[in-house]
PDB file of N, CA and C in Angstrom:
ATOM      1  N   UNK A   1      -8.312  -9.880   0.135  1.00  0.00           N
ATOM      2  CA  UNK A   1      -6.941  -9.528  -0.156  1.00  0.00           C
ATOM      3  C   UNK A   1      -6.058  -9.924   1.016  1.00  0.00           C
ATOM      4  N   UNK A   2      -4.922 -10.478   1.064  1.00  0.00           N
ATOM      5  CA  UNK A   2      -3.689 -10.702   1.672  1.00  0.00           C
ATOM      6  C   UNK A   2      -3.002  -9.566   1.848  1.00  0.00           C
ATOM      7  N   UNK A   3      -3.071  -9.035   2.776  1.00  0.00           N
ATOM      8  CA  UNK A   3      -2.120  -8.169   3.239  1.00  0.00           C
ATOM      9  C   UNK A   3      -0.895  -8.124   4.386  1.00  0.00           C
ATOM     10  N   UNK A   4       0.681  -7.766   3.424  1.00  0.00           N
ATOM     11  CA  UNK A   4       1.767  -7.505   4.117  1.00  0.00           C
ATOM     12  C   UNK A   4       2.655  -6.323   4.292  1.00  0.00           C
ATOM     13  N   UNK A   5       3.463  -6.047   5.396  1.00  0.00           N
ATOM     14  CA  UNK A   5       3.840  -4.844   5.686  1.00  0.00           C
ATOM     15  C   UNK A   5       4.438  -4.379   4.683  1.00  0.00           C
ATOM     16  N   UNK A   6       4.323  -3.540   4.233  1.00  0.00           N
ATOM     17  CA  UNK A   6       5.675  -2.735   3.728  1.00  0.00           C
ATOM     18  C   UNK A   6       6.697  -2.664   3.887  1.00  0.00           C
ATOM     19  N   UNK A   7       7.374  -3.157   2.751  1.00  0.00           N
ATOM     20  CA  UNK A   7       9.275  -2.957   3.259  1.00  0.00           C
ATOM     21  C   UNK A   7       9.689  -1.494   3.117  1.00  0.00           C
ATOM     22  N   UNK A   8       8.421  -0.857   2.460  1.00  0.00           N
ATOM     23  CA  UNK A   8       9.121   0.944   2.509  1.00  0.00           C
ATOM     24  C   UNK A   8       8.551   1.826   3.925  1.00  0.00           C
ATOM     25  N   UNK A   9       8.148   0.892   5.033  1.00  0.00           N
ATOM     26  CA  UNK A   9       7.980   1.845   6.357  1.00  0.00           C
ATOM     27  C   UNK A   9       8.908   1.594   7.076  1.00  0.00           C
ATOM     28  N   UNK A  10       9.147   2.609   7.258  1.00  0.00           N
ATOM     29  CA  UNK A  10      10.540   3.048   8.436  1.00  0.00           C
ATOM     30  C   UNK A  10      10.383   2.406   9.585  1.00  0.00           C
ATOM     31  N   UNK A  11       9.268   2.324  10.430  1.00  0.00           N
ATOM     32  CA  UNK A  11       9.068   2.081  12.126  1.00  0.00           C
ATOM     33  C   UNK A  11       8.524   1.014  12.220  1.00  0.00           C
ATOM     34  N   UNK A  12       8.187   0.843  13.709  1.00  0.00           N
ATOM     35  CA  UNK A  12       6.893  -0.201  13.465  1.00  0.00           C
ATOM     36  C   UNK A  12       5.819   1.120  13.717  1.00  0.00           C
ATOM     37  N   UNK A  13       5.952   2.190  14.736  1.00  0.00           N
ATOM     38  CA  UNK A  13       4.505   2.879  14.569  1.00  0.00           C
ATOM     39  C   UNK A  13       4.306   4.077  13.127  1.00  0.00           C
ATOM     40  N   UNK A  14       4.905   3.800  12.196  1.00  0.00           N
ATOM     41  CA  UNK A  14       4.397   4.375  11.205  1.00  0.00           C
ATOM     42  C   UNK A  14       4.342   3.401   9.733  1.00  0.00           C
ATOM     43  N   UNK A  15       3.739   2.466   9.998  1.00  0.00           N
ATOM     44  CA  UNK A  15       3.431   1.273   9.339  1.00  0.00           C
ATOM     45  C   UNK A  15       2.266   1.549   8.476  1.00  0.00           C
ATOM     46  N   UNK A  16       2.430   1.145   6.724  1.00  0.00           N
ATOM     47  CA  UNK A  16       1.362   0.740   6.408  1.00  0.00           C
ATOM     48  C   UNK A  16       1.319  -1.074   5.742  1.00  0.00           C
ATOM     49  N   UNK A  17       0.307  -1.640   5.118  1.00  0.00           N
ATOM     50  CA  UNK A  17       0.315  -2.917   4.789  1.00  0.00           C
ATOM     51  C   UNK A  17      -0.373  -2.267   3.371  1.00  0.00           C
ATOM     52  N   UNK A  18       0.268  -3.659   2.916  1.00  0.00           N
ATOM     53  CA  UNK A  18      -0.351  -3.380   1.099  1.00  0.00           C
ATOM     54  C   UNK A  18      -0.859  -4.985   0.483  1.00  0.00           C
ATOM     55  N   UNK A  19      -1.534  -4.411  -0.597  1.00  0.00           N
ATOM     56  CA  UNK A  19      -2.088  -5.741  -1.173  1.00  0.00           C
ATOM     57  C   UNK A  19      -1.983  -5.662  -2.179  1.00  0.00           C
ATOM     58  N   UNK A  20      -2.484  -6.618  -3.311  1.00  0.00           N
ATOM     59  CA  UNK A  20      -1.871  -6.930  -4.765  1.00  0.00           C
ATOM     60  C   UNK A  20      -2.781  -8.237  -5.147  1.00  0.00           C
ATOM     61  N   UNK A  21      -3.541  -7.860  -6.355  1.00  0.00           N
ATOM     62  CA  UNK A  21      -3.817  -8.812  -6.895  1.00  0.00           C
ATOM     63  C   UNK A  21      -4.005  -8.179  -8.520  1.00  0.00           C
ATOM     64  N   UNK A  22      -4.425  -9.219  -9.413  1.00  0.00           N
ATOM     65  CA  UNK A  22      -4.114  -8.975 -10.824  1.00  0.00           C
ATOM     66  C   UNK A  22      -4.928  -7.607 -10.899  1.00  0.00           C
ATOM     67  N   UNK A  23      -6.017  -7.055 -10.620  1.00  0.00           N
ATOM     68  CA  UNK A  23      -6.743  -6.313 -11.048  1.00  0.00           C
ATOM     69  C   UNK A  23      -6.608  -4.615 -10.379  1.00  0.00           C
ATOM     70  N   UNK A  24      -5.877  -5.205  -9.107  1.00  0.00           N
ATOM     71  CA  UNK A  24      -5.935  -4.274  -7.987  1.00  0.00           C
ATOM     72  C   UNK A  24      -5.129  -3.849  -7.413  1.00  0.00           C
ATOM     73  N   UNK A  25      -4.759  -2.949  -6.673  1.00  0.00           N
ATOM     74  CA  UNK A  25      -3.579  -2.894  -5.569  1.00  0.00           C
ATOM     75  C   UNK A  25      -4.424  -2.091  -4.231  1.00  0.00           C
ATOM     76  N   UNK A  26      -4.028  -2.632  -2.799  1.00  0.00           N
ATOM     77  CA  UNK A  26      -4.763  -1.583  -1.663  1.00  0.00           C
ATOM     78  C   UNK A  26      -3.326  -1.344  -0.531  1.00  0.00           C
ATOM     79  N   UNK A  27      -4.148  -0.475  -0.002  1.00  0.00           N
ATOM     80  CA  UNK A  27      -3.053   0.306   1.165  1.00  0.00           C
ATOM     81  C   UNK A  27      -3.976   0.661   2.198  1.00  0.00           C
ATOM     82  N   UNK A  28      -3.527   0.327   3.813  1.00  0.00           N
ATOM     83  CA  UNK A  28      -4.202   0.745   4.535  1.00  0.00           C
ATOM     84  C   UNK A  28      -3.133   0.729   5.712  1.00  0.00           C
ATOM     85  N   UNK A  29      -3.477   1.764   6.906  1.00  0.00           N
ATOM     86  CA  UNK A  29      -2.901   1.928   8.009  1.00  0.00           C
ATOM     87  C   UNK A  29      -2.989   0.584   8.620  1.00  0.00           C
ATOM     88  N   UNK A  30      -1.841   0.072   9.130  1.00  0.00           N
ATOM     89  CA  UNK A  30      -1.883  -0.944  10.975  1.00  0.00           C
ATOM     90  C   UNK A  30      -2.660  -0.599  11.841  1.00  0.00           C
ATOM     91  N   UNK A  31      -2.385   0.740  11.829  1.00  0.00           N
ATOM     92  CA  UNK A  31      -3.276   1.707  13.553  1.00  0.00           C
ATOM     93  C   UNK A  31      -4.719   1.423  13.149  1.00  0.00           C
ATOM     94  N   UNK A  32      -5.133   1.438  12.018  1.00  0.00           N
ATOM     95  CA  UNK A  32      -6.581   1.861  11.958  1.00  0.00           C
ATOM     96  C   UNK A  32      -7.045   0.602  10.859  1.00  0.00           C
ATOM     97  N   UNK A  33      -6.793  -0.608  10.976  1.00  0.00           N
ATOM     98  CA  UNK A  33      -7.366  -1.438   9.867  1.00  0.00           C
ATOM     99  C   UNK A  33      -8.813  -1.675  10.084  1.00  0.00           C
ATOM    100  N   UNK A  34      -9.507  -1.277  10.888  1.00  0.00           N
ATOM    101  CA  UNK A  34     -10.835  -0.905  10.861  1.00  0.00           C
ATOM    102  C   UNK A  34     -11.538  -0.079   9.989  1.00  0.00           C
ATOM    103  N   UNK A  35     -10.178   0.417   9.395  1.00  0.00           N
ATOM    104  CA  UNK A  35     -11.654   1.936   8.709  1.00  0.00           C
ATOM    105  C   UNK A  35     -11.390   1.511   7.278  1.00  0.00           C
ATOM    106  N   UNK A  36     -10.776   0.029   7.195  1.00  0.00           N
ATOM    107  CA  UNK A  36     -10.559  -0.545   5.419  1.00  0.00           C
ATOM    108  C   UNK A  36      -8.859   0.344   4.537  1.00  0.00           C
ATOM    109  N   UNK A  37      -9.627   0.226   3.776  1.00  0.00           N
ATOM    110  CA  UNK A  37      -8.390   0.008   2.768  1.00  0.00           C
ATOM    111  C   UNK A  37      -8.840   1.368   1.379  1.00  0.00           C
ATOM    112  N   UNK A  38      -7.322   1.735   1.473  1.00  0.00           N
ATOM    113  CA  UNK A  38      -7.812   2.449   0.143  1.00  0.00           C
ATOM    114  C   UNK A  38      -7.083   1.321  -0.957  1.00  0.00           C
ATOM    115  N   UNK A  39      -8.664   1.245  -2.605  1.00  0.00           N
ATOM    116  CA  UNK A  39      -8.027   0.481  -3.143  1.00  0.00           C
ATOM    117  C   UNK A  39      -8.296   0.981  -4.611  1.00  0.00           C
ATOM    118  N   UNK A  40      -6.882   0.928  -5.770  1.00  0.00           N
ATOM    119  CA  UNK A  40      -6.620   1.593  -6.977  1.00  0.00           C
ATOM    120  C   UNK A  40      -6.637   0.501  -8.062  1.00  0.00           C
ATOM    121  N   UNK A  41      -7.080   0.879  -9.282  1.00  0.00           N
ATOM    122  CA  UNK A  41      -7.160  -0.183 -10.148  1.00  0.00           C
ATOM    123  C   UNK A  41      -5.440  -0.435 -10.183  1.00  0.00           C
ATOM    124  N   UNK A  42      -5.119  -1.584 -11.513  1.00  0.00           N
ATOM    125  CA  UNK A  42      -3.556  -2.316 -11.222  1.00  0.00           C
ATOM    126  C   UNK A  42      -3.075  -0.693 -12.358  1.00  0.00           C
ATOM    127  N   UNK A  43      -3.619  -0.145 -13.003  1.00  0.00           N
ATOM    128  CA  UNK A  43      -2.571   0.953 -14.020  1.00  0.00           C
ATOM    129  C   UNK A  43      -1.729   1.854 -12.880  1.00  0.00           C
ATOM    130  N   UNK A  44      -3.110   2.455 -11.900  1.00  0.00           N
ATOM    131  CA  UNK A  44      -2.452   3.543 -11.085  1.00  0.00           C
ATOM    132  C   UNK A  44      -1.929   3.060  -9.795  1.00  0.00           C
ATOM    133  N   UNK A  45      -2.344   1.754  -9.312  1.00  0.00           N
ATOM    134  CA  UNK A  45      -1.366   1.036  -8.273  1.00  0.00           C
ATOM    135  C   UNK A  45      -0.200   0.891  -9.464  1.00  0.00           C
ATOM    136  N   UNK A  46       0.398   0.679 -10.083  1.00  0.00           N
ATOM    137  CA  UNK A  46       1.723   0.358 -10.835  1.00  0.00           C
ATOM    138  C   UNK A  46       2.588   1.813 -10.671  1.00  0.00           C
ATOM    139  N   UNK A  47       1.600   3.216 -11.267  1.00  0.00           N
ATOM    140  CA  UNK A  47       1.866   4.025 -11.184  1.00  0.00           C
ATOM    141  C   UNK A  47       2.455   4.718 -10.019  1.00  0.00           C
ATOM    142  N   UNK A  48       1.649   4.633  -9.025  1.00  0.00           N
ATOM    143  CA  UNK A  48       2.096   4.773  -7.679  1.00  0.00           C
ATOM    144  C   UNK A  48       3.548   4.176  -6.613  1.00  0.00           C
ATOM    145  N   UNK A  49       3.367   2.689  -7.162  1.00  0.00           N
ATOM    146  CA  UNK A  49       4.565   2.097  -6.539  1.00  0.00           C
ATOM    147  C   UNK A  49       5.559   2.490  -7.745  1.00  0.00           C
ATOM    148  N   UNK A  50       5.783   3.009  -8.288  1.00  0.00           N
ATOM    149  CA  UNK A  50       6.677   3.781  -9.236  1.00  0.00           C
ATOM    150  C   UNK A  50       7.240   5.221  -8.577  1.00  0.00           C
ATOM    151  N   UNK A  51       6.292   5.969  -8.495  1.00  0.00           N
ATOM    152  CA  UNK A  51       6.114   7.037  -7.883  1.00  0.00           C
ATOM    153  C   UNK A  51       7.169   6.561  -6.675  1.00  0.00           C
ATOM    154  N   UNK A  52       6.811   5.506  -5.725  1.00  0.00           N
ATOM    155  CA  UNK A  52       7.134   6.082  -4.558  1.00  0.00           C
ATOM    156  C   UNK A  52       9.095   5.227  -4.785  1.00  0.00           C
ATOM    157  N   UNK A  53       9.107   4.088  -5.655  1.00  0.00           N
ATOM    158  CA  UNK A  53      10.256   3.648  -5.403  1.00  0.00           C
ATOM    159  C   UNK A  53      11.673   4.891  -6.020  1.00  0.00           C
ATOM    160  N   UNK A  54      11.087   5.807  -6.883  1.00  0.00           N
ATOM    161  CA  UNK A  54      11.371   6.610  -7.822  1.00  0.00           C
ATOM    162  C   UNK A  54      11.841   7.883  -6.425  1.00  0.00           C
ATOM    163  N   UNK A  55      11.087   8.026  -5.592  1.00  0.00           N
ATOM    164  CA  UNK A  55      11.416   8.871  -4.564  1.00  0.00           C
ATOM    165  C   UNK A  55      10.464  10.225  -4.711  1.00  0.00           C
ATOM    166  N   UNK A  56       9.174  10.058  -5.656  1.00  0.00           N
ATOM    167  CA  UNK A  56       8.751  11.123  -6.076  1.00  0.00           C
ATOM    168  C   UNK A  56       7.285  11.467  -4.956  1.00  0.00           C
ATOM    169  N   UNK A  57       7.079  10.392  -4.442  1.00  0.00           N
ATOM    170  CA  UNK A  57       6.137  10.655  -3.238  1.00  0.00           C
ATOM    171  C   UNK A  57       6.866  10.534  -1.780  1.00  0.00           C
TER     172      UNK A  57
END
């Protein structure tokens, strides 16, 4: 996966990066890209970036 910052983090030290592909979506910290990625099928990654543009997370 290709991963780029988020245009929804405020800082640079409270950064996360996200990914996207047809099947998938992932999210993982800058500070810690060692410990991987959390990753959601594409229904509830859709769901989620909904959620958050929506203001509900």
């Amino acid at each position: 996966m290709d991963f780029r910052k988020s245009s929804y983090s405020a800082t640079e030290s409270h950064c996360v990066e996200v990914a996207e592909q047809d099947d998938a979506g992932a999210i993982r910290d800058t500070k810690h890209r060692d410990l991987g990625a959390l990753v959601f099928p594409s229904p509830e990654w859709r769901a989620f970036l909904t959620a958050v543009k929506d203001g509900e997370v």
